[in-house]
Protein backbone atom coordinates (compact mmCIF):
# COMPACT_ATOMS: atom_id res chain seq x y z
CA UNK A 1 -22.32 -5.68 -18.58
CA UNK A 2 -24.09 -8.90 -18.47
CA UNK A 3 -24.41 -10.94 -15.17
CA UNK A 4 -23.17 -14.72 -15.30
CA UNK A 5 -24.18 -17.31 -12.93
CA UNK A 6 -21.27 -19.55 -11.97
CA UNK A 7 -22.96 -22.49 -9.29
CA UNK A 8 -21.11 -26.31 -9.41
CA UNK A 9 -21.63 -28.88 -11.59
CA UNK A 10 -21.37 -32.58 -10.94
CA UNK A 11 -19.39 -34.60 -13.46
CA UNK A 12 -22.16 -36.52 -14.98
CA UNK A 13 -23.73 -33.40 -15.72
CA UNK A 14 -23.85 -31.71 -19.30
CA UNK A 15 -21.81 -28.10 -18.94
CA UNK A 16 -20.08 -27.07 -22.35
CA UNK A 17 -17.01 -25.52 -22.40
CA UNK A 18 -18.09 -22.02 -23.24
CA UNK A 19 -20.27 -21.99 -20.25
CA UNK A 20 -17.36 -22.08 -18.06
CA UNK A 21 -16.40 -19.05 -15.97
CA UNK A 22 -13.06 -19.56 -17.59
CA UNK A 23 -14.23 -19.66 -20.76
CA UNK A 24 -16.11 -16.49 -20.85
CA UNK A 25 -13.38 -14.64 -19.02
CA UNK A 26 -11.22 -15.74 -22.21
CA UNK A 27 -13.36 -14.34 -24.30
CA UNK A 28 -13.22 -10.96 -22.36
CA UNK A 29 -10.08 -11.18 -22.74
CA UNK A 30 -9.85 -11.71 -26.57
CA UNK A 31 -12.02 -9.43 -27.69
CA UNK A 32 -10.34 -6.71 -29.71
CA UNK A 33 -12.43 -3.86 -28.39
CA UNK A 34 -10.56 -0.87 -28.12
CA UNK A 35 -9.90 1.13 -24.81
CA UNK A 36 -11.66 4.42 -24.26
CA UNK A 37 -9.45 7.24 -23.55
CA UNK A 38 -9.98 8.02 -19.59
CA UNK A 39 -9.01 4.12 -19.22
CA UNK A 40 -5.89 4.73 -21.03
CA UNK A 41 -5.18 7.91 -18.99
CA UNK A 42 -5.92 6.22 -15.80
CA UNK A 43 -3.33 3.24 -16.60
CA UNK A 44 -1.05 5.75 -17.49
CA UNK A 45 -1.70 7.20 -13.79
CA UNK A 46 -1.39 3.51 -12.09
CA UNK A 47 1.75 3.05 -13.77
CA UNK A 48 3.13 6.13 -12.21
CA UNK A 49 1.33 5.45 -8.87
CA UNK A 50 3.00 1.88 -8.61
CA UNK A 51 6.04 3.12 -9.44
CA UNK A 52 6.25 5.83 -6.36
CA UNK A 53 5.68 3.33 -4.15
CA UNK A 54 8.06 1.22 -5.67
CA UNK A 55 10.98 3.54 -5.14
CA UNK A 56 9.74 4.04 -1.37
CA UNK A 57 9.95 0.45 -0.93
CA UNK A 58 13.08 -0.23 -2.61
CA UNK A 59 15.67 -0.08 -0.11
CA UNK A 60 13.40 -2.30 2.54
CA UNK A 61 14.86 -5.93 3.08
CA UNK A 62 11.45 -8.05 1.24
CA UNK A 63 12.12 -6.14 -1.54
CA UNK A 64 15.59 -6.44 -1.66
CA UNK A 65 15.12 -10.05 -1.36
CA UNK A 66 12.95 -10.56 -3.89
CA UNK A 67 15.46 -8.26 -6.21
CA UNK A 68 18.22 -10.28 -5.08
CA UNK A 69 16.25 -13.64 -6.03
CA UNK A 70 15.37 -11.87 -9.56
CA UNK A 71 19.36 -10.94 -10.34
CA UNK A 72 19.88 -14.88 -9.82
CA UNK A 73 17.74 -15.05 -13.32
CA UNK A 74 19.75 -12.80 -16.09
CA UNK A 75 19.09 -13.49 -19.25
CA UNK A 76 20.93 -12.41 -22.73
CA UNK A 77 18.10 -11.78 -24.83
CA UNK A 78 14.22 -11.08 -24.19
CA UNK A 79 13.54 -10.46 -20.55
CA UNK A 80 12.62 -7.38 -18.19
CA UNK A 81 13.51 -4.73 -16.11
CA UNK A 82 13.55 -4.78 -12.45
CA UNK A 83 12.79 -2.00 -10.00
CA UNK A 84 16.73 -0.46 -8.82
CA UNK A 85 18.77 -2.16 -11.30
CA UNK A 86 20.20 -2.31 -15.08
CA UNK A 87 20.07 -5.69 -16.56
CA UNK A 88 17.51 -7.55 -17.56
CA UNK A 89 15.82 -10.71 -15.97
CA UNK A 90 13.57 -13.77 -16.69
CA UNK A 91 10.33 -12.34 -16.79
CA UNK A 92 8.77 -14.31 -14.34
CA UNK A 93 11.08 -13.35 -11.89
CA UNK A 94 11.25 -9.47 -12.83
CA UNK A 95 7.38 -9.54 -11.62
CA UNK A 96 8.04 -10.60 -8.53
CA UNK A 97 10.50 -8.90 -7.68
CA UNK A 98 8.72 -5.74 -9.19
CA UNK A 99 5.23 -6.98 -7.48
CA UNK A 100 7.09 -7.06 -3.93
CA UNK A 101 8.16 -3.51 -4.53
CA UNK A 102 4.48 -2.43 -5.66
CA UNK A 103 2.84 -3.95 -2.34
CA UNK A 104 5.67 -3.88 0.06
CA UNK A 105 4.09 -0.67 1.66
CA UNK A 106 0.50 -1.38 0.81
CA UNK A 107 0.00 2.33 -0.39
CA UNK A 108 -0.93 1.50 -4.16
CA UNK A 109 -4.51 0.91 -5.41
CA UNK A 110 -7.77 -0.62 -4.37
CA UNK A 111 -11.23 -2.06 -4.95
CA UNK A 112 -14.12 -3.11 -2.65
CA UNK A 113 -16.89 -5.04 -3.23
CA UNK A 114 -18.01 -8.79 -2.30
CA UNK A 115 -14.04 -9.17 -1.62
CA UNK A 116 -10.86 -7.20 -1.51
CA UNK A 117 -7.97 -6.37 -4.38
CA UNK A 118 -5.02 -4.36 -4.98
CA UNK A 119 -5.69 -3.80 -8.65
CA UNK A 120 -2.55 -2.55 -9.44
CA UNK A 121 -1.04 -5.82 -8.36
CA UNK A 122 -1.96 -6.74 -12.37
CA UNK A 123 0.67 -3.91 -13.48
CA UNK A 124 3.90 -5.67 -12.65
CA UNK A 125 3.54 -9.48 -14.21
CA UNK A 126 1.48 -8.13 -17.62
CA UNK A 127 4.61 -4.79 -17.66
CA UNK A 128 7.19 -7.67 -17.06
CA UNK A 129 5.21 -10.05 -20.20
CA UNK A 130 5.10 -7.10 -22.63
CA UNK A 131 9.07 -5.61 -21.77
CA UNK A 132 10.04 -9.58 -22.46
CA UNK A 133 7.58 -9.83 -25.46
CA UNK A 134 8.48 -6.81 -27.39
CA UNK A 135 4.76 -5.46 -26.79
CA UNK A 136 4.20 -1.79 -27.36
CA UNK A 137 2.49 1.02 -24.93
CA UNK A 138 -0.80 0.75 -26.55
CA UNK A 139 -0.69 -3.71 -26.54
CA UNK A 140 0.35 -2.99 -22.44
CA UNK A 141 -2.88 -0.31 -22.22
CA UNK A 142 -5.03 -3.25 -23.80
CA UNK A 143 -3.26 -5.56 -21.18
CA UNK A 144 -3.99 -3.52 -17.77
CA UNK A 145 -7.33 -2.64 -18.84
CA UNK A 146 -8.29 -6.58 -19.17
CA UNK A 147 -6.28 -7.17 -15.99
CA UNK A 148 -8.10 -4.47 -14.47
CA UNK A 149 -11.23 -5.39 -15.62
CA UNK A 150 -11.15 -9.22 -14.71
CA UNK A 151 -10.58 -8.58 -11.21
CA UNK A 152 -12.81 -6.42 -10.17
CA UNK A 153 -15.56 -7.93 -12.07
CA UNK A 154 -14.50 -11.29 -10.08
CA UNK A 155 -14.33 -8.96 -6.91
CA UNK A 156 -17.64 -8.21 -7.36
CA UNK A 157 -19.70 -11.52 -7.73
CA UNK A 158 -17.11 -13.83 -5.21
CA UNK A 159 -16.68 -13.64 -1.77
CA UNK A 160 -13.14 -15.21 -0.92
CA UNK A 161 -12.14 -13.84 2.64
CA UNK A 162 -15.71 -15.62 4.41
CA UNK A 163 -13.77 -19.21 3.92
CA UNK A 164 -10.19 -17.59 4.59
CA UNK A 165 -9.02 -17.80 1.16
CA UNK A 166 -6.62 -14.77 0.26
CA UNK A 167 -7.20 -12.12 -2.01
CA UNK A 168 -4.90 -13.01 -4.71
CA UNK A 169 -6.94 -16.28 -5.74
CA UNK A 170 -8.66 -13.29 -7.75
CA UNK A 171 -5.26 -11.77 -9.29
CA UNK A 172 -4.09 -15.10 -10.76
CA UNK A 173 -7.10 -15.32 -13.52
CA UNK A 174 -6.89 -11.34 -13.89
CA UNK A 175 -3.48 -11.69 -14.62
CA UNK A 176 -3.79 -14.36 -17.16
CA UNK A 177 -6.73 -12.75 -18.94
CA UNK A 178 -4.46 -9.28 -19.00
CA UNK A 179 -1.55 -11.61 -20.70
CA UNK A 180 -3.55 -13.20 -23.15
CA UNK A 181 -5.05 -9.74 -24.29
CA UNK A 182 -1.51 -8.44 -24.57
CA UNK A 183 -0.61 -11.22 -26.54
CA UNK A 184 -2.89 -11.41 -28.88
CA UNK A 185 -3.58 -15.03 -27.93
CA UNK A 186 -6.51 -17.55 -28.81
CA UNK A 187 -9.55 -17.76 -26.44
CA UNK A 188 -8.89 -21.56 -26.18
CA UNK A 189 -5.30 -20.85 -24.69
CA UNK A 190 -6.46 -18.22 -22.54
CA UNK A 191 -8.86 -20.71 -21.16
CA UNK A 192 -6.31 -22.75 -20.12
CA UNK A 193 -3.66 -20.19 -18.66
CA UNK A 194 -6.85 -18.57 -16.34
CA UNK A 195 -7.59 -22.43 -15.67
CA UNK A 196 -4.16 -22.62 -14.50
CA UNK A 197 -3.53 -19.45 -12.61
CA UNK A 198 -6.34 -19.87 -10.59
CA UNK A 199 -5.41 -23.07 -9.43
CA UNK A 200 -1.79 -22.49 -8.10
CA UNK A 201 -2.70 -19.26 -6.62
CA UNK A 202 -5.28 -20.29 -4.04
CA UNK A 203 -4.19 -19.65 -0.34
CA UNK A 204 -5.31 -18.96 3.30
CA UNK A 205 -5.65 -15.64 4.77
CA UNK A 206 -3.20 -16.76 7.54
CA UNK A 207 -1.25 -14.28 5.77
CA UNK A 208 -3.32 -10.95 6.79
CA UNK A 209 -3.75 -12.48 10.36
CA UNK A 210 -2.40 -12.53 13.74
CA UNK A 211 1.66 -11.79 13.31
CA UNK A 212 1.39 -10.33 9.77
CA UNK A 213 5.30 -11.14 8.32
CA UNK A 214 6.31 -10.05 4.82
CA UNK A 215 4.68 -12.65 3.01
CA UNK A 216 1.83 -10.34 3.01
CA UNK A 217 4.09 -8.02 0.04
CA UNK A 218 5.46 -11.20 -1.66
CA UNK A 219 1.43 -13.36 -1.96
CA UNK A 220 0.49 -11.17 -4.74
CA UNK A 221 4.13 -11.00 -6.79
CA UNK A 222 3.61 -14.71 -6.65
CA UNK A 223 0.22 -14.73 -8.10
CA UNK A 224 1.66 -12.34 -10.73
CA UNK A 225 4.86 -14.64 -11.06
CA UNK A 226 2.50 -17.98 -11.30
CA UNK A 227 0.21 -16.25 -14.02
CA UNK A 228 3.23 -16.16 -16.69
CA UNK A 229 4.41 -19.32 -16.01
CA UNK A 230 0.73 -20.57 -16.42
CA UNK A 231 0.38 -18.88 -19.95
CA UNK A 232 3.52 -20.15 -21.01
CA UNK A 233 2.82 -23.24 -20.59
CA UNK A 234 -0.97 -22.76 -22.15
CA UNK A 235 0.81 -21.53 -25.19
CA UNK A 236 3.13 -24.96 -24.96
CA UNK A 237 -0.13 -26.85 -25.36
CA UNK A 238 -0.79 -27.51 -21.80
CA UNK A 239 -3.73 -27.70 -20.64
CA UNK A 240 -5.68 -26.94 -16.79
CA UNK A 241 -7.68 -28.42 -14.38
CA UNK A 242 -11.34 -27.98 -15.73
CA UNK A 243 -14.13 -26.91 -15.00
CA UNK A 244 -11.94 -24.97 -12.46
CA UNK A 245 -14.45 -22.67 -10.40
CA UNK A 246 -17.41 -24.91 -11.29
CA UNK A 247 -16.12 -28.70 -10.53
CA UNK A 248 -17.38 -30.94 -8.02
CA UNK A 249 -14.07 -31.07 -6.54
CA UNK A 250 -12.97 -27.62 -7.91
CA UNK A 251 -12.52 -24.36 -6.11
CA UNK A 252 -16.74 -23.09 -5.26
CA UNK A 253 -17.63 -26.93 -3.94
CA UNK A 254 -14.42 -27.15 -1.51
CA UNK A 255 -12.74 -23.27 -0.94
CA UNK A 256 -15.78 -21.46 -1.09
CA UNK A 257 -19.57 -21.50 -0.32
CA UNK A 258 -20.21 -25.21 -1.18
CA UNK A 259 -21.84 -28.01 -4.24
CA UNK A 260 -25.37 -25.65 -3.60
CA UNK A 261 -23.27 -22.50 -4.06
CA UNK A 262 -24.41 -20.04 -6.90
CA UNK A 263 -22.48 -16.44 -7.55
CA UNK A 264 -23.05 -13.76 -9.98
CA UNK A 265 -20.09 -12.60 -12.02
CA UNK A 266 -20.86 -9.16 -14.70
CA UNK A 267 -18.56 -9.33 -17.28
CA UNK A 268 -18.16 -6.74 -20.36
CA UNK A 269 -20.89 -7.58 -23.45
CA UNK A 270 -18.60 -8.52 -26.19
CA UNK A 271 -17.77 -5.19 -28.10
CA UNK A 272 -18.18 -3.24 -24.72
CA UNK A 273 -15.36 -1.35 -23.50
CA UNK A 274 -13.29 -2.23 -20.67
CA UNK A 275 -13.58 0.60 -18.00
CA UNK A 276 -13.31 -0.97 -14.32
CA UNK A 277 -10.38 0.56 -13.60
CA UNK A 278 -12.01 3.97 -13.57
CA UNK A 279 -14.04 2.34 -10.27
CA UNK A 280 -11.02 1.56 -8.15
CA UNK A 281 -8.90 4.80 -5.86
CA UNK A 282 -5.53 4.76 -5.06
CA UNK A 283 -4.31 6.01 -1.21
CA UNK A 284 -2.83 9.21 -0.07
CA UNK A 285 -1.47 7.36 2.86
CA UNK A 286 0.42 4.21 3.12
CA UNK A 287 -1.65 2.30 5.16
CA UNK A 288 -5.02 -0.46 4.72
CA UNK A 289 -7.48 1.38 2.55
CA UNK A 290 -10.15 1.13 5.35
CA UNK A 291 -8.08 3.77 7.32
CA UNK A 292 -7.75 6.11 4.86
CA UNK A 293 -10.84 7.53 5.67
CA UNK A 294 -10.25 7.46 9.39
CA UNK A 295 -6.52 8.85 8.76
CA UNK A 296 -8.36 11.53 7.34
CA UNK A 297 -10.91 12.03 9.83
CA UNK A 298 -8.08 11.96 12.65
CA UNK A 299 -6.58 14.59 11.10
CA UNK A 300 -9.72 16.91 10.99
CA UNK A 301 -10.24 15.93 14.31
CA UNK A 302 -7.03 16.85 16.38
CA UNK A 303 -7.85 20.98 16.17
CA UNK A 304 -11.21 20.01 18.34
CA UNK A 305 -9.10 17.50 20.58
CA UNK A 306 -6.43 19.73 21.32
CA UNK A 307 -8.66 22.49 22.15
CA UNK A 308 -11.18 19.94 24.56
CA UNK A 309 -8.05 18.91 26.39
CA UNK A 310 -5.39 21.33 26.38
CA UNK A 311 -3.56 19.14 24.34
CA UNK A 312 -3.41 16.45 26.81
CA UNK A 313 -4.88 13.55 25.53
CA UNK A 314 -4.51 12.17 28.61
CA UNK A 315 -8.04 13.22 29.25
CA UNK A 316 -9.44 10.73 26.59
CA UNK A 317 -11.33 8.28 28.17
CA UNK A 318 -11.73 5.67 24.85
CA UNK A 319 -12.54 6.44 20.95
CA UNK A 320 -15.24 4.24 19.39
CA UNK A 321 -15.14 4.15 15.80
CA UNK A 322 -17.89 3.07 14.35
CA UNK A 323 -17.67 1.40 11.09
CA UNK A 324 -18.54 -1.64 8.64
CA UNK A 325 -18.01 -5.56 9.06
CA UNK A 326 -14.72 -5.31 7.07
CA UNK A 327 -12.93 -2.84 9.04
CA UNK A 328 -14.26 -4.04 12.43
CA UNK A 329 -13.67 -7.81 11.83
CA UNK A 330 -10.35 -7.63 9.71
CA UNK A 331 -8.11 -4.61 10.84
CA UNK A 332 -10.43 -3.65 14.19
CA UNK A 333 -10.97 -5.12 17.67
CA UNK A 334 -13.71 -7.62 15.69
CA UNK A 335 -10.51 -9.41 14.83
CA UNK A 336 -9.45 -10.38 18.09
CA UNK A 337 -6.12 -10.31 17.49
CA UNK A 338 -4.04 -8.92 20.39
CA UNK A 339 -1.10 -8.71 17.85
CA UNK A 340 -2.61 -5.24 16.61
CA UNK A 341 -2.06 -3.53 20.20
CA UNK A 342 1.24 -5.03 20.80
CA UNK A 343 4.40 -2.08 20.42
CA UNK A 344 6.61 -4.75 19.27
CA UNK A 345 4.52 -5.78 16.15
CA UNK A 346 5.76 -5.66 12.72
CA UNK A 347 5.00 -2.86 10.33
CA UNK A 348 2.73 -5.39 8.27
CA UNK A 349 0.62 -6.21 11.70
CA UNK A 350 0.52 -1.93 12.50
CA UNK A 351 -0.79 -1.28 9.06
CA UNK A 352 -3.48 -4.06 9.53
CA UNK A 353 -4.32 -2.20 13.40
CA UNK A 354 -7.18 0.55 12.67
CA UNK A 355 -6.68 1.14 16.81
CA UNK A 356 -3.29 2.06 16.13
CA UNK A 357 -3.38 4.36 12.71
CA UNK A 358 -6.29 6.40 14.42
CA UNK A 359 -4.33 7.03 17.36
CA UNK A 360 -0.91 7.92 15.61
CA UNK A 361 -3.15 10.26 12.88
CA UNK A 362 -4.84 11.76 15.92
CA UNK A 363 -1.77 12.47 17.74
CA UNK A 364 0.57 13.90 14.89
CA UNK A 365 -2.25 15.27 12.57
CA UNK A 366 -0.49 13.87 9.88
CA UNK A 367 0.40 10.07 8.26
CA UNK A 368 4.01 8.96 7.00
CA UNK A 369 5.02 5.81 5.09
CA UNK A 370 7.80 5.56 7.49
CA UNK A 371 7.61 7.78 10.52
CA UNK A 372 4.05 6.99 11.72
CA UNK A 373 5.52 2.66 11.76
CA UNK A 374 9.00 3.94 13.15
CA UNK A 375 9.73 1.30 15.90
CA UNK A 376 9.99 4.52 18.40
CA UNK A 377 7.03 5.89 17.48
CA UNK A 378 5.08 2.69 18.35
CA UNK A 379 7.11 2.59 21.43
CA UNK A 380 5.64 6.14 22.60
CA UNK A 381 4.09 5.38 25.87
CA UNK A 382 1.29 8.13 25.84
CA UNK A 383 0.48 6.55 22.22
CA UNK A 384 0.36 3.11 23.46
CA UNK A 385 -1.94 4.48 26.01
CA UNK A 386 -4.09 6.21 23.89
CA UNK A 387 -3.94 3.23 21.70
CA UNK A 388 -5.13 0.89 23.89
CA UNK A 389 -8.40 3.27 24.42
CA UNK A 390 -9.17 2.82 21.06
CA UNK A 391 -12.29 0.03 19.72
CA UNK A 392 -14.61 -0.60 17.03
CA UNK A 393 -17.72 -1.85 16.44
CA UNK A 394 -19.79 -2.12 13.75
CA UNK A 395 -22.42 -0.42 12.24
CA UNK A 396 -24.78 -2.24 10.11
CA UNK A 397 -25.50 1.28 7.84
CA UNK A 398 -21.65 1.29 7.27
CA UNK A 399 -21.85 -2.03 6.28
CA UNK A 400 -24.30 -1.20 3.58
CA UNK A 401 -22.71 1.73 2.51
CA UNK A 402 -19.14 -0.88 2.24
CA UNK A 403 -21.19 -3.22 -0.68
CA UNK A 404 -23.36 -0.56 -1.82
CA UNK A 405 -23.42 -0.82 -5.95
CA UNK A 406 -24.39 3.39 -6.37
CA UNK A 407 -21.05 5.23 -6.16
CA UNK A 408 -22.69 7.77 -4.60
CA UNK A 409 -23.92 5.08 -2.05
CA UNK A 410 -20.46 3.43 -1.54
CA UNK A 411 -18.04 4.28 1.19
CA UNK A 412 -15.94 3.13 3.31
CA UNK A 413 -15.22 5.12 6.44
CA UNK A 414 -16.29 5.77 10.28
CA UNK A 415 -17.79 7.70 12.81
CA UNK A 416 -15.55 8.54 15.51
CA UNK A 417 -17.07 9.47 19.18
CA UNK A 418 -14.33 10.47 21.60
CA UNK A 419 -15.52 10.55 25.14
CA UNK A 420 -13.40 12.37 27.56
CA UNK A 421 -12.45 12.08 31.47
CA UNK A 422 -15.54 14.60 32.11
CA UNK A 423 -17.70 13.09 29.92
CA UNK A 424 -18.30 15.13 27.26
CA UNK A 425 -17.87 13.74 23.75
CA UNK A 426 -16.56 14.76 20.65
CA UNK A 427 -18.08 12.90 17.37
CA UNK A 428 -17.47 13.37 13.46
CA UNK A 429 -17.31 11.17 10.74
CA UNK A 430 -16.19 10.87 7.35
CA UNK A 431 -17.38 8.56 5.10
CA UNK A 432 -14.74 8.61 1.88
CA UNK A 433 -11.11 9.58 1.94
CA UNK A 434 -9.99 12.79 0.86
CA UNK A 435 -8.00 11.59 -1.85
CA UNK A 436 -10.78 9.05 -3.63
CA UNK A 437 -12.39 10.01 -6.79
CA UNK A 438 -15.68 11.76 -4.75
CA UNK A 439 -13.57 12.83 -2.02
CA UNK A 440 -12.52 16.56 -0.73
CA UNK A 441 -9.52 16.63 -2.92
CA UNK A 442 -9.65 13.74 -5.69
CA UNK A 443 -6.34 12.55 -7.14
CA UNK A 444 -6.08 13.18 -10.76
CA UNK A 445 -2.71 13.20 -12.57
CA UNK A 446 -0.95 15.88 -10.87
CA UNK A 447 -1.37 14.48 -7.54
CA UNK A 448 -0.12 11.17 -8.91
CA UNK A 449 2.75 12.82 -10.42
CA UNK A 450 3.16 14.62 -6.82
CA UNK A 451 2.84 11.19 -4.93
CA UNK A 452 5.74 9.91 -7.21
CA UNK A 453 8.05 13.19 -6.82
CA UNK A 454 7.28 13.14 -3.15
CA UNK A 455 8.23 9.31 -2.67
CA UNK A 456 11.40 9.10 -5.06
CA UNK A 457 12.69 12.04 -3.58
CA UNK A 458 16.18 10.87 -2.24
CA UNK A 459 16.15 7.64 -3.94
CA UNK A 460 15.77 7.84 -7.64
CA UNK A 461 18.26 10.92 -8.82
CA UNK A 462 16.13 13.93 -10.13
CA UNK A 463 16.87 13.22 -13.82
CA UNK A 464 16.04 9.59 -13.69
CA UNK A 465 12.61 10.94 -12.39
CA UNK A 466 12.17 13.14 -15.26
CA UNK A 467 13.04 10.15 -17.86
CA UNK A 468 10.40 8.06 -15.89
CA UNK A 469 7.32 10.39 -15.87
CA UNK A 470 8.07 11.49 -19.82
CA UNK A 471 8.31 7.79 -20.95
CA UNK A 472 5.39 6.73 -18.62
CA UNK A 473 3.08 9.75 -19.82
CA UNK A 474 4.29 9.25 -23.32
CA UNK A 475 2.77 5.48 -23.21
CA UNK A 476 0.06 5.53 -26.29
CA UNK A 477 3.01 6.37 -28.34
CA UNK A 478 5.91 3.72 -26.93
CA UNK A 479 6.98 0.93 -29.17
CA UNK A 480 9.90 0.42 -26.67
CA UNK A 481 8.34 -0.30 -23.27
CA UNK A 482 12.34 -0.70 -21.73
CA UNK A 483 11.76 2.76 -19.89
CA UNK A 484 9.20 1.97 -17.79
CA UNK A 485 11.69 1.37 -15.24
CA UNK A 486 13.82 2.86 -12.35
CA UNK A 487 17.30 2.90 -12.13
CA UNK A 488 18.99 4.00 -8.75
CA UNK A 489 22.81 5.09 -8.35
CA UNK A 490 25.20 2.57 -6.51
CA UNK A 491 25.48 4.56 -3.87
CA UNK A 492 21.98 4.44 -3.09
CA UNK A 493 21.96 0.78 -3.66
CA UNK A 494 24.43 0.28 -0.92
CA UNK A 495 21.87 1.55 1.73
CA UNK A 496 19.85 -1.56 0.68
CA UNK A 497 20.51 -4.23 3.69
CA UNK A 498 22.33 -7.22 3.24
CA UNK A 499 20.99 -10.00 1.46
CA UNK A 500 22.23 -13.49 2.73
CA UNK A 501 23.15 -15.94 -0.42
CA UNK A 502 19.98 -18.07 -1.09
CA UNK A 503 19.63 -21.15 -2.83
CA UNK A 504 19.51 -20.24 -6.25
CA UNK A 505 22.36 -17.76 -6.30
């Protein structure tokens, strides 16, 4: 890897073209190197991972919105598949829909660093691009990885969330770069489409605050949607707004740290391998990726609870969890945002409420995608109680341990310290999740394959599942990429709610 420095430039001043952030990201992007063999199998594993939660998000209303807005898009030739449905669509509009399904239950993948992704976000718009292209299962590997590889290196070296910008600012370049490595296409027009993407796809974090609505699922399908559109009309000619990190009036000088800003960007040496995605973990449970740790350490903790109190937890007097910046300021009491103790929230404002998960984990011993957010079971009074006990603070050697480089350094969880009515105090902490790559029980393909099993069960017939997992763990070999889809019966599409007529059909 070789470290970039990206700072601003004024106008007058002399910076070349291939100096540009973009430019170099383009030429990531074209290089033909090819993909080493645990990156392949781990894309092969985020397909299937994005696809489980897919089909446990299917049937929820954003998702059905966005599918409804996609079937308003058929086309006759070309196109792609969309989650729940035969047919196929406009591209553009298969990704979103597709990308809402991915992120509607924010229980796919995830990196940490300077700032925050969902990796797998890149999987839907570059899957959409190659089923609408013709591309083949090796072309999509060499797509993913570049996606893959673009944001997290961009994760790394630029802070986004400090000036409220959203996440996906980083997701419109990665998804660009991963397009223009599946299509084969020119660094020059690669410069432009990254150009492009970044520029329509920056946003405030209003979305991941306060009342969190469903915007939250549909900010990175439009990143994803905005990324094709912006290579199509790169490979029309078209060109961006340039230098478009760098500018005097570009993104650094006005979105992020300032004109005397200057970030550090690695990128892959030209020739070296593309292997980021082996640095990012998926989730066990459907929740923020801060509190999978602490869902875990909940869980450990009830046996010692139960026996302290008799089971009454009645006799907790508060829970501290102690933890890093990130999980304190964004989903902790740090935030300030009374919306994240409030019974009535929506299931995007719960999943954002460490306060909350802890409490439901501790109580049940156990996480659901559905159960632990059931309207009801935020309604519990002795939860809301116990909820409402619950703070954070942080701790500046969890901090370190958040944006530590070392993997055996990084982490990202919390120590607990339950004090009870008679003042004794029960403590433990956990630092990864069970399921991450260093973790108590790693997830390697069979636990993928049983996330996807477990989450389709009920909503994708059993042989449908079958013809998914062959043709997804067949990829290398796939010149037809049209089965990398899910299907569901019309009876199970009529559980879907009702989707009001729109304005585009």
């Amino acid at each position: 890897m070789r470290d970039h420095r990206v700072r601003v430039y004024k106008s007058a001043e002399a910076f070349p073209l291939e100096e540009h952030l973009a430019s170099k990201i383009a030429a990531v992007a074209a290089d033909p190197v090819a993909v080493p063999e645990d990156t392949a199998e781990m894309i092969v594993n985020r397909i299937i991972d994005n696809a489980a939660v897919a089909a446990a998000s299917i049937l929820r209303r954003p998702v059905s919105a966005a599918r409804a807005q996609a079937q308003a898009h058929p086309v006759n030739s070309g196109g792609a598949l969309v989650f729940g449905i035969p047919g196929r669509y406009s591209a553009e509009w298969a990704a979103w829909a597709n990308g809402v399904a991915v992120r509607e239950l924010d229980f796919h993948d995830t990196f940490l660093a300077a700032e925050y992704s969902h990796p797998g976000d890149n999987i839907p718009p570059i899957l959409a691009a190659a089923q609408h292209a013709g591309a083949s299962g090796k072309d999509l590997i060499r797509g993913i990885a570049t996606g893959y590889e673009i944001q997290v290196d961009l994760v790394r070296g630029i802070c986004l969330h400090e000036h409220k910008i959203d996440h996906v600012a980083h997701l419109g370049p990665s998804v660009a770069a991963g397009l223009g490595t599946l299509l084969h296409l020119p660094e020059a027009v690669i410069y432009q489409a990254v150009g492009q993407a970044l520029h329509t796809t920056t946003a405030t974090r209003q979305s991941r605050k306060g009342l969190i609505s469903s915007w939250k699922a549909f900010a990175p399908a439009f990143a994803g949607k905005m990324a094709i559109e912006a290579v199509d009309r790169a490979m029309r000619g078209e060109g961006a707004p340039a230098p478009i990190w760098e500018g005097e009036d570009g993104v650094i000088a006005w979105l992020l740290d300032g004109p005397d800003a200057s970030y550090t960007v690695p990128l892959p040496e030209p020739g070296e391998p593309k292997r980021a995605i082996l640095e990012t973990f998926t989730k066990e449970h459907s929740a923020e990726y801060q509190s999978q740790a602490p869902i875990d350490l909940a869980r450990r903790l009830k046996p010692r609870v139960v026996e302290a109190t008799g089971g009454d937890f009645s006799k907790i007097e508060r829970i501290v969890l102690h933890t890093s910046h990130h999980t304190h300021f964004v989903i902790g009491t740090g935030s300030n945002d009374p919306q994240k103790f409030d019974p009535q929230a929506s299931r995007e404002t719960l999943d954002h409420s460490i306060m909350y998960i802890f409490a439901v984990a501790l109580e049940d011993g156990d996480w659901h995608h559905e159960r632990s957010y059931a309207p009801e079971r935020a309604n519990r009074p002795e939860t809301v109680a116990l909820w409402r006990k619950i703070s954070t603070v942080e701790d500046p050697e969890w901090t370190r341990r958040y944006h530590a480089t070392d993997p055996a350094e990084k982490a990202f969880g919390a120590r607990a310290e339950i004090t009870l009515s008679d003042g004794s105090v029960i403590s433990d902490e956990l630092a990864l999740a069970d399921a991450h790559p260093h973790g108590a029980r790693p997830f390697a393909r069979e636990q993928y394959v049983e996330k996807f099993r477990t989450l389709a069960e009920g909503v994708v017939d059993d042989a449908e599942q079958d013809r998914f997992l062959n043709a997804a763990q067949a990829l290398p070999e796939l010149d037809d990429l049209s089965s990398l889809s899910l299907t569901l019966s019309e009876e199970k599409l009529a559980a879907a709610p009702r989707i009001e007529k729109g304005l585009l059909g």
